[in-house]
Structure formats: structure tokens, C-alpha cells
Protein backbone atom coordinates (compact mmCIF):
# COMPACT_ATOMS: atom_id res chain seq x y z
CA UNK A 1 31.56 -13.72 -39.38
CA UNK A 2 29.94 -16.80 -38.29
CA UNK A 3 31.28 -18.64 -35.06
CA UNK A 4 30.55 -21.72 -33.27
CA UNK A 5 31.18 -22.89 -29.82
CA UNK A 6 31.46 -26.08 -28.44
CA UNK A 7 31.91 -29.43 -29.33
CA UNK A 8 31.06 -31.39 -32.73
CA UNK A 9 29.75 -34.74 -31.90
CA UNK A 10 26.48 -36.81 -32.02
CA UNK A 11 24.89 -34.57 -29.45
CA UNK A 12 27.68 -31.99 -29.58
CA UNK A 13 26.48 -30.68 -32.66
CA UNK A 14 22.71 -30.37 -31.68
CA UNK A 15 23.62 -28.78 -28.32
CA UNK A 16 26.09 -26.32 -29.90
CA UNK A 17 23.95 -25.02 -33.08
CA UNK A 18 22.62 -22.92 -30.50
CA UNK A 19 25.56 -21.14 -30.04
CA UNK A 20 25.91 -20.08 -33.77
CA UNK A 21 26.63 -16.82 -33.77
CA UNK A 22 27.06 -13.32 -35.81
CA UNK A 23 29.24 -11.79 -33.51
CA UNK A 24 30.95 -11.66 -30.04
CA UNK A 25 28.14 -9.37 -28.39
CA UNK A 26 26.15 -12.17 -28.58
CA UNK A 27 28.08 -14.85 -27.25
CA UNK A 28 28.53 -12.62 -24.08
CA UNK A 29 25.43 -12.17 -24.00
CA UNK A 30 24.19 -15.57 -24.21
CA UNK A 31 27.28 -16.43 -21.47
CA UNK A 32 26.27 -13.82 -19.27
CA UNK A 33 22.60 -15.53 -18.87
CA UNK A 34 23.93 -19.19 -18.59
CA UNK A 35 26.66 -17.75 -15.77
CA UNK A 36 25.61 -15.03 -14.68
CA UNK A 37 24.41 -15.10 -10.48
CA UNK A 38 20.91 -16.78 -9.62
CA UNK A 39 20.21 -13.76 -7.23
CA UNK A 40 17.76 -11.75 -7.86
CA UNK A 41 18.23 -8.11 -9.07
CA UNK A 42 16.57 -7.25 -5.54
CA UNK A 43 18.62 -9.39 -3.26
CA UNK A 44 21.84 -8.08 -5.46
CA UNK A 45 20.71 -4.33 -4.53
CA UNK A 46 20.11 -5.41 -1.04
CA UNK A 47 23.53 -6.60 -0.58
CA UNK A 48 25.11 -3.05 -1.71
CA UNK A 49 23.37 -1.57 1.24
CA UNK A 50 24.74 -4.11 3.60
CA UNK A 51 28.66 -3.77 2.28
CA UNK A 52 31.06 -2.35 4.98
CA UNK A 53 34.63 -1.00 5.19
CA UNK A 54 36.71 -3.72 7.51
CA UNK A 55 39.22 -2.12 9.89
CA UNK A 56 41.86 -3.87 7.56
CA UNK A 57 40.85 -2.98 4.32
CA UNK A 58 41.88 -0.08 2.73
CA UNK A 59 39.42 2.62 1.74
CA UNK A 60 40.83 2.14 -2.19
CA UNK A 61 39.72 -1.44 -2.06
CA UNK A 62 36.62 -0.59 -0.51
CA UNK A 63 35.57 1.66 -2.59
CA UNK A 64 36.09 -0.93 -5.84
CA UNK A 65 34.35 -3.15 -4.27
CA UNK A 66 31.69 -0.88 -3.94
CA UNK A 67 31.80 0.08 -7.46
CA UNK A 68 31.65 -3.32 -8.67
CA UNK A 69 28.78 -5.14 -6.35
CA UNK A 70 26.64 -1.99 -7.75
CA UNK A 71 27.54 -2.41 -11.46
CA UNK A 72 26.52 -5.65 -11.15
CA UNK A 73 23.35 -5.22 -9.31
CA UNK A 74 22.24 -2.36 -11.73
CA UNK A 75 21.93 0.68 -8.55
CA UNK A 76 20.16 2.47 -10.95
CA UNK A 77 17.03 2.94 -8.35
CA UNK A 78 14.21 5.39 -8.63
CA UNK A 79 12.65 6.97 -5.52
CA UNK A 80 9.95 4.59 -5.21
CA UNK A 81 12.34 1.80 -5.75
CA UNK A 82 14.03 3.06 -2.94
CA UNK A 83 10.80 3.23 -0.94
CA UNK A 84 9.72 -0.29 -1.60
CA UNK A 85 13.10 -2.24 -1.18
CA UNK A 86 12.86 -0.48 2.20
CA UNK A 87 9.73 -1.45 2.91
CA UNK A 88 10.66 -5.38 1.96
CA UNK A 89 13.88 -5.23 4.14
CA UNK A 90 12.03 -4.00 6.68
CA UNK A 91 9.64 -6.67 6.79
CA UNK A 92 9.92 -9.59 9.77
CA UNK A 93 9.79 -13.07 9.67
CA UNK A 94 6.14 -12.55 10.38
CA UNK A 95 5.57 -11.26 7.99
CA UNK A 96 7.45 -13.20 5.49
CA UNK A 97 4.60 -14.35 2.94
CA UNK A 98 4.02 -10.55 2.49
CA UNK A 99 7.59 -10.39 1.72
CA UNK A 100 7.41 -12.95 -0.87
CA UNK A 101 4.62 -11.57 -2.81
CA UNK A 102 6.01 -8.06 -2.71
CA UNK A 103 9.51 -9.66 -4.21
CA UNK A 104 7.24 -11.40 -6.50
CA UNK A 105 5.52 -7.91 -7.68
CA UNK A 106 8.69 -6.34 -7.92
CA UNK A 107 10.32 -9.11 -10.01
CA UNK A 108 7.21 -9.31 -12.45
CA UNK A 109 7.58 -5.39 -12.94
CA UNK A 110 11.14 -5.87 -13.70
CA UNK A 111 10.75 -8.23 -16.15
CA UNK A 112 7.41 -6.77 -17.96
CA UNK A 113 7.53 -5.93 -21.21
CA UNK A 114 8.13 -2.84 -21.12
CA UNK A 115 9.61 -2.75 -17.56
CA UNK A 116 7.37 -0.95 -14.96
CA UNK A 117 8.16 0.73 -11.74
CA UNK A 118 6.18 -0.89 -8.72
CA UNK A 119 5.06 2.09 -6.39
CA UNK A 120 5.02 1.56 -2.94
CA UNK A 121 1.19 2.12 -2.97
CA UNK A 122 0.81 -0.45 -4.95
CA UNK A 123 2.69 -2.88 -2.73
CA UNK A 124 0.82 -2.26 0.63
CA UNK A 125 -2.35 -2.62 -1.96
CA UNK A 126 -0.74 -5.73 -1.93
CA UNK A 127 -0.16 -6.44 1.23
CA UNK A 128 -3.81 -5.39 2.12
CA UNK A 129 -5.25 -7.97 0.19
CA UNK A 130 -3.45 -10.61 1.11
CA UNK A 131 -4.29 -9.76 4.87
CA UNK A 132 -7.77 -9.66 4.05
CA UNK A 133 -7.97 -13.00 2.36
CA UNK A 134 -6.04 -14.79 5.29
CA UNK A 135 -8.27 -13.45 8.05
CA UNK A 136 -11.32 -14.69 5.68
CA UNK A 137 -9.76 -17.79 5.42
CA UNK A 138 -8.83 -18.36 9.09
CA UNK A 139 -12.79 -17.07 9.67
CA UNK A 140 -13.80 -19.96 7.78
CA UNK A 141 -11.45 -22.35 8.87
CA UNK A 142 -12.56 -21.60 12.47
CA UNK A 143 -16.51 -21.49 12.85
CA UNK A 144 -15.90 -21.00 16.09
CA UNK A 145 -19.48 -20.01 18.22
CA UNK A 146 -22.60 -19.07 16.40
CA UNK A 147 -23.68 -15.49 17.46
CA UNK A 148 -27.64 -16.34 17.41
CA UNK A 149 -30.16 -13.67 17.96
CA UNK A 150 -32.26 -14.04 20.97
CA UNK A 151 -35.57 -12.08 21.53
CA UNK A 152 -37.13 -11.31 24.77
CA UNK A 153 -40.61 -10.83 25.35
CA UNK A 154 -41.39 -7.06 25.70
CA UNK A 155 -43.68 -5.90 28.60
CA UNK A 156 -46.91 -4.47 27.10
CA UNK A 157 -47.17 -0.82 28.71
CA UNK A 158 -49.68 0.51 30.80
CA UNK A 159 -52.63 1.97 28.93
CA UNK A 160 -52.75 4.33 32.69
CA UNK A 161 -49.61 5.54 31.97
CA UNK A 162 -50.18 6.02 27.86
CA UNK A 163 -51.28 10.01 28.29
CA UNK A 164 -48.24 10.34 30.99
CA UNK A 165 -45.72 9.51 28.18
CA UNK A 166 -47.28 11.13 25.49
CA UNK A 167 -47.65 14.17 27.02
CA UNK A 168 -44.13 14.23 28.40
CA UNK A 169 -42.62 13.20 24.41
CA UNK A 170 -44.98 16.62 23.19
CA UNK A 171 -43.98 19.04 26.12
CA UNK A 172 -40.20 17.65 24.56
CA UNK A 173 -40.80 17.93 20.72
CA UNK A 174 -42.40 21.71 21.76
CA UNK A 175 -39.32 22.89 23.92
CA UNK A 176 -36.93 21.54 20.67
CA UNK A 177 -38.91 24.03 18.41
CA UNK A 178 -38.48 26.54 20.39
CA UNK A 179 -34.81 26.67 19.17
CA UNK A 180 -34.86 26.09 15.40
């Protein structure tokens, strides 16, 4: 069963041939991506762990709520999912490019083909890099004083005093044998 949605017209009809479908499943689907909330699958999960009972509402309603914000922001977490949406949350305003790139990792794991779990590890890899690569760049940015190498002019020692040191260095090197 064929069906079409929306309007038949001079552009309608371009616009909606898109929308031909074979069956419902599909138009949900399709609906579900057009409507569905911009927030990422990360920010969704977030927001679970921030949900608390008000004094007024009832447990009951609490509890659907609960069941519904996690439906819809797929709470099916593995342990090191767990570990690194910790670790993001966790990060500061300081810190807030690292933040980015690790939402960035996770999001590009997500939607892989097939979908890989980011490890922790692999985030503060991350995170390591990127640190490196801005105190490089703020190195170069910032010459800041040349560290030069400056000789001094050694004192030639006294040929007198040549036998006194050697002598001293052998009675040394001797007294070391002795405990080998």
C-alpha cells in the first residue's frame, strides 16, 4: 500500500514525492527525524541524571517522567559510557574546548558505521593531545627570551699541581676496587 503525504501542487508535488511510502513504519520514521529534539543523545542522557522529585509532585508522576526522559534519550549506557559522560560533566568552563572535542568523539562513535563505544582512555588520549598542541602553539606564538649559550674561559691548571691530582684520582679509583 502506497501512501503519500502532503500537498499536490507545483512545488507540492516535488517536495512530497519524498514522502512516498510502503508503509506507516516509515513515515514515523521519517517524522521522527524531521521532529524529533536537536539535542544531542549526550546532552539528552545528561538531563536524566539531573531530573528531581519536587516536594509537590507525586512519586507516580515522577517516576513517568523518569521513564519517559530515558526512553527518549536511549539510557542504554555501557560502563565506559558511564565513565566518559562523567568525565565530560565534570569538565569546567576551562576546560571547555576539551569538552567539545570529547562530545565531538563521542558523537562520531555514535554515529559510525557500525556504532563504536568511545573508552575513556581514549578520550584523555584526546585530551592529551590537544593540550600538547596548545602549549606548542602558545610556545610559538610567544618567542619570548632566547636562552643563548654562553662559554667562559676555563683557567688552564697548574702543571705543579698535575701529579697532586693525579695521584689523589688513583689513590680513589684503587680504594673503589677494593670493594667490587
Amino acid at each position: 500500500m502506497l501512501t503519500r503525504v502532503g500537498v499536490e501542487g507545483s512545488d507540492g508535488g516535488e517536495r512530497s514525492g519524498d514522502f512516498v511510502l510502503k508503509d506507516g513504519q516509515s513515515l514515523s520514521e521519517d517524522m521522527k527525524d524531521l521532529f524529533s529534539d536537536i539535542k544531542s543523545r549526550f546532552v539528552r542522557q545528561f538531563e536524566c541524571f539531573q531530573l528531581c522529585c519536587a516536594p509537590a509532585q507525586s512519586v507516580l508522576d515522577f517516576g513517568a517522567t523518569v521513564n519517559a526522559k530515558c526512553e527518549r534519550a536511549d539510557m542504554s549506557l555501557s560502563k565506559e559510557e558511564i565513565k566518559c559522560m562523567i568525565f565530560i560533566s565534570g569538565l569546567g568552563d576551562s576546560h571547555r574546548d576539551l569538552r567539545h572535542e570529547c562530545l565531538r568523539q563521542m558523537e562520531k562513535g555514535r554515529s559510525a558505521t557500525p556504532p563504536r563505544t568511545i573508552k575513556l582512555e581514549t578520550l584523555l588520549e584526546e585530551c592529551r593531545a590537544i593540550q600538547s598542541l596548545q602549549s606548542s602553539s602558545a610556545a610559538l606564538g610567544n618567542p619570548g627570551q632566547v636562552h643563548a649559550i654562553q662559554s667562559r674561559p676555563q683557567k688552564a691548571l697548574d702543571i705543579e699541581l698535575m701529579p697532586y691530582y693525579s695521584n689523589e684520582l688513583d689513590d680513589c679509583f684503587q680504594h673503589c676496587r677494593g670493594f667490587e
